[in-house]
Protein backbone atom coordinates (compact mmCIF):
# COMPACT_ATOMS: atom_id res chain seq x y z
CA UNK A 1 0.15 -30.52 -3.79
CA UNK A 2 3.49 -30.72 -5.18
CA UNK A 3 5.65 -27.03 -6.72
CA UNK A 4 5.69 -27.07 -10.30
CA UNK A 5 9.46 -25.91 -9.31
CA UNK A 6 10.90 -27.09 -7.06
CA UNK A 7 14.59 -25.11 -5.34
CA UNK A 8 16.20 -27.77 -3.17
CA UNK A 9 19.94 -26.91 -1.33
CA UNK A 10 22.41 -29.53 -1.39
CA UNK A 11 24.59 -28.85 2.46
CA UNK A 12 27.46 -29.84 -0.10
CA UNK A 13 29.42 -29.33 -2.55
CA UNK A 14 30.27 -33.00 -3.38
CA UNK A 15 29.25 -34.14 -6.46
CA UNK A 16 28.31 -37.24 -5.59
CA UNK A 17 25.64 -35.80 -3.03
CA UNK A 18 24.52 -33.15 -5.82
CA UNK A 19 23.93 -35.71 -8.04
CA UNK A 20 22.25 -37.75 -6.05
CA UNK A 21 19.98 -35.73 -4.57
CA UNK A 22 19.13 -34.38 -8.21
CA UNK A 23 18.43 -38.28 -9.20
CA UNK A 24 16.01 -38.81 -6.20
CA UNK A 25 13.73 -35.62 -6.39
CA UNK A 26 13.25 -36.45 -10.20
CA UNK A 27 12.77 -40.04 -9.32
CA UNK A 28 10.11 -38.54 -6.56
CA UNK A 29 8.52 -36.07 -8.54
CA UNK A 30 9.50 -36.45 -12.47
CA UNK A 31 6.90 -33.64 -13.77
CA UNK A 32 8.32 -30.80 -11.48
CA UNK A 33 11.60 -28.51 -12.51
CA UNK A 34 13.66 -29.13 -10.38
CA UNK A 35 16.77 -26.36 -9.35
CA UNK A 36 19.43 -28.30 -7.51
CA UNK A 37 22.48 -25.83 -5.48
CA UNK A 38 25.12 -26.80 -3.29
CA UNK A 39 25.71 -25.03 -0.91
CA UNK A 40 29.60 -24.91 1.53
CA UNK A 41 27.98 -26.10 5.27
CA UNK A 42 30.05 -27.74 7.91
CA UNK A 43 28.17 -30.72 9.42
CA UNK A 44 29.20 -29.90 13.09
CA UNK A 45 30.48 -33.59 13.67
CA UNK A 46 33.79 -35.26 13.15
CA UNK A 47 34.71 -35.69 9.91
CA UNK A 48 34.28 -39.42 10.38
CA UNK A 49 31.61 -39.87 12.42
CA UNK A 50 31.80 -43.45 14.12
CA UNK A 51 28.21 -43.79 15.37
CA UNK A 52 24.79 -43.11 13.79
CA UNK A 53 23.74 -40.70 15.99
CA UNK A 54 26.09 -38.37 15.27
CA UNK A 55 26.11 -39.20 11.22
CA UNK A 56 21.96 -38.35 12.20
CA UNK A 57 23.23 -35.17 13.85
CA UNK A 58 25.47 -34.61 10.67
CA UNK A 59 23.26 -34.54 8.24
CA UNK A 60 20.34 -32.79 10.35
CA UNK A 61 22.64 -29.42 10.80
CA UNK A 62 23.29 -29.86 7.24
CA UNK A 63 19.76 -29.97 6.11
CA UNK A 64 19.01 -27.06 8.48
CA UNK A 65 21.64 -24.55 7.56
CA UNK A 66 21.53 -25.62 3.67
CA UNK A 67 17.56 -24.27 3.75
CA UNK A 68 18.17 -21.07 5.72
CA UNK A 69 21.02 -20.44 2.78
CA UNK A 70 18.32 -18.96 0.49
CA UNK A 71 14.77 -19.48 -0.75
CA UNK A 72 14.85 -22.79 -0.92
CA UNK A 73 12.08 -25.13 -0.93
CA UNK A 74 13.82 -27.90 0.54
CA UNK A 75 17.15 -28.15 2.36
CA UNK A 76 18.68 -32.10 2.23
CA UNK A 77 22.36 -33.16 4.20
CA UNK A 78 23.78 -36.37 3.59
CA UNK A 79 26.83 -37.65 5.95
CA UNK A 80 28.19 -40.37 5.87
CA UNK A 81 28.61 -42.78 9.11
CA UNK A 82 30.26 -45.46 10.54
CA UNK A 83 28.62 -48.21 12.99
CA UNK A 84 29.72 -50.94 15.23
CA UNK A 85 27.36 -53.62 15.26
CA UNK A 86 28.35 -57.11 16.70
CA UNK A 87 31.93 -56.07 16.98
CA UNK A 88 31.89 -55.19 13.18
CA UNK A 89 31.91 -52.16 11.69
CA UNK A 90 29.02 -50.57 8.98
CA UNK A 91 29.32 -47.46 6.39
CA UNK A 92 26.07 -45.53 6.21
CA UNK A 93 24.50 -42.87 4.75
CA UNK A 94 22.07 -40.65 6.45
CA UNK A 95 19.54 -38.43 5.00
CA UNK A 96 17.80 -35.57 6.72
CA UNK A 97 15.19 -33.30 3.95
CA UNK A 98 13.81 -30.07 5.62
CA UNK A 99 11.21 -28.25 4.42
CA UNK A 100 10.41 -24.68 4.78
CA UNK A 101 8.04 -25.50 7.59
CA UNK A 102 10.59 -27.08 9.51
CA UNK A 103 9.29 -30.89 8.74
CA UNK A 104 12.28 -33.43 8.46
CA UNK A 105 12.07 -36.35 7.06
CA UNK A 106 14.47 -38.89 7.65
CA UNK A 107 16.32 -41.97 5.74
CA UNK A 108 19.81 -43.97 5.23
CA UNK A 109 21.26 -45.85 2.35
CA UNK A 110 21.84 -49.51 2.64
CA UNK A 111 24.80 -50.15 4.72
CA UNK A 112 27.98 -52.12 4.02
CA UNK A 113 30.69 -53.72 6.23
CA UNK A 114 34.01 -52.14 6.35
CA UNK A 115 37.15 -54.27 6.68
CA UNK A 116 38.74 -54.64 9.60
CA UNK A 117 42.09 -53.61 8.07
CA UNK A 118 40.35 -50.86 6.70
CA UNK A 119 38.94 -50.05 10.07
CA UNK A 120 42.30 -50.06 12.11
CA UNK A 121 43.37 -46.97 10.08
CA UNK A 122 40.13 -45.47 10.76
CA UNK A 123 40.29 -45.43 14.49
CA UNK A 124 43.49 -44.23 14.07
CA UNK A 125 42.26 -40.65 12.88
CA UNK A 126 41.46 -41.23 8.97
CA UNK A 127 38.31 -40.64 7.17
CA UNK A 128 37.10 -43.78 5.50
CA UNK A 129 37.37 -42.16 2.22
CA UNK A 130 40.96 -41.48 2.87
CA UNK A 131 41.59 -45.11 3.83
CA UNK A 132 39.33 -46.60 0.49
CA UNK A 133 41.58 -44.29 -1.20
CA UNK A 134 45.29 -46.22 0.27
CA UNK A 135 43.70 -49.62 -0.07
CA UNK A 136 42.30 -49.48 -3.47
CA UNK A 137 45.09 -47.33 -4.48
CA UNK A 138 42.70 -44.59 -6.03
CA UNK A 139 42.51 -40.71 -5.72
CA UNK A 140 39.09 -38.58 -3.84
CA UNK A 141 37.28 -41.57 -3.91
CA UNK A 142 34.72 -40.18 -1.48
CA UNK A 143 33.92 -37.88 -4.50
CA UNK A 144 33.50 -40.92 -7.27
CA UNK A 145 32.12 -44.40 -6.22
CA UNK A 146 33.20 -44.35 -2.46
CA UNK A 147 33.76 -47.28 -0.19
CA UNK A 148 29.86 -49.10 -1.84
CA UNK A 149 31.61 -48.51 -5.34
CA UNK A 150 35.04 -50.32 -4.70
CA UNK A 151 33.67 -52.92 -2.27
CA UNK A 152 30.96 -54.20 -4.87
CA UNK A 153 32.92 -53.23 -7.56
CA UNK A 154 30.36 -51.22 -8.48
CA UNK A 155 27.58 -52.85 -8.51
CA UNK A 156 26.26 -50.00 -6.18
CA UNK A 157 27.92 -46.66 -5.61
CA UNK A 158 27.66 -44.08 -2.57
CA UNK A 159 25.76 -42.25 -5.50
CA UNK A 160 23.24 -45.12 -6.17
CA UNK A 161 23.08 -45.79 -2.16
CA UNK A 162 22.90 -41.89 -1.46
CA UNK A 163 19.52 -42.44 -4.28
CA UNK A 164 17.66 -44.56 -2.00
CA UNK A 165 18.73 -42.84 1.33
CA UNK A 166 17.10 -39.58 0.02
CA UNK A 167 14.43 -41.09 -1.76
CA UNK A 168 13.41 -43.01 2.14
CA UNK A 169 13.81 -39.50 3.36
CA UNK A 170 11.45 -37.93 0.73
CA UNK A 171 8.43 -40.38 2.09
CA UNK A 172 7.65 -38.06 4.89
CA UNK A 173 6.34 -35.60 2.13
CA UNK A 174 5.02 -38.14 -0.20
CA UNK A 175 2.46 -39.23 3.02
CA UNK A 176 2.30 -36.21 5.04
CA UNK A 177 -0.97 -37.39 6.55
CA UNK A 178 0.55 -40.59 8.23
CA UNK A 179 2.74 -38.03 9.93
């Protein structure tokens, strides 16, 4: 049985990530209220995490600390990852939802190659967000329509791919009896 309110923390302050987050829960469950915060949590990973594993990691301590924050009824973290695959290199976003049972469900946007000039800065110390910002010569693009905005020139955003990564997370509540 689903709240009729539901309090969900955000382990951010990003817009984007607010926003998203606000998008999928009323996707998920249109007839509830919904009370969206975001809350200031360090992941406890690099700032440009260059695995999925630790992006995972990222956005678990996220989702953790954002539900112990207050009386929440769910805590969500989102971080954003980088993965070599085949000697190329994915952008991801990972999803962990906590609940105040401690279940987590998990889920990841869609992902989306990054450039190899793009990624030469990048293993040089910069965030990719930093690095879409020199190349598409743009300001705090992280906080807009990220690298998925200016590579598909919008067609999808990190808002639009962070949708469906928390939505995927969300199905470990929608079926709780299949886990």
């Amino acid at each position: 049985m689903t709240p009729k309110t539901i309090n969900v923390a955000v382990g951010s302050t990003n817009p984007v990530k607010i926003k998203a987050v606000t998008s999928a829960f009323s996707r998920v469950w249109p007839e509830v209220k919904l009370a969206v915060t975001g809350v200031t949590i360090p992941s406890g990973v690099a700032a440009q995490p260059l695995s999925d594993v630790v992006a995972l990691r990222g956005a678990k301590i996220r989702a953790n600390k954002a539900i112990n924050s207050g009386l929440y009824t769910y805590g969500v973290g989102i971080e954003g990852g980088l993965q070599s695959i085949n000697q190329r290199w994915f952008a991801c976003g990972w999803v962990a939802v906590v609940n105040r049972q401690g279940q987590v469900g998990l889920g990841s946007s869609a992902r989306i190659i990054v450039p190899p000039k793009m990624m030469t800065s990048i293993l040089k110390g910069q965030e990719l967000g930093t690095v879409v910002d020199h190349f598409f010569e743009t300001h705090n693009a992280k906080q807009t329509d990220g690298h998925f905005g200016f590579m598909t020139n919008q067609a999808i955003t990190r808002t639009s791919g962070y949708i469906d990564g928390v939505i995927m997370a969300l199905a470990r509540f929608l079926h709780p009896d299949l886990f």
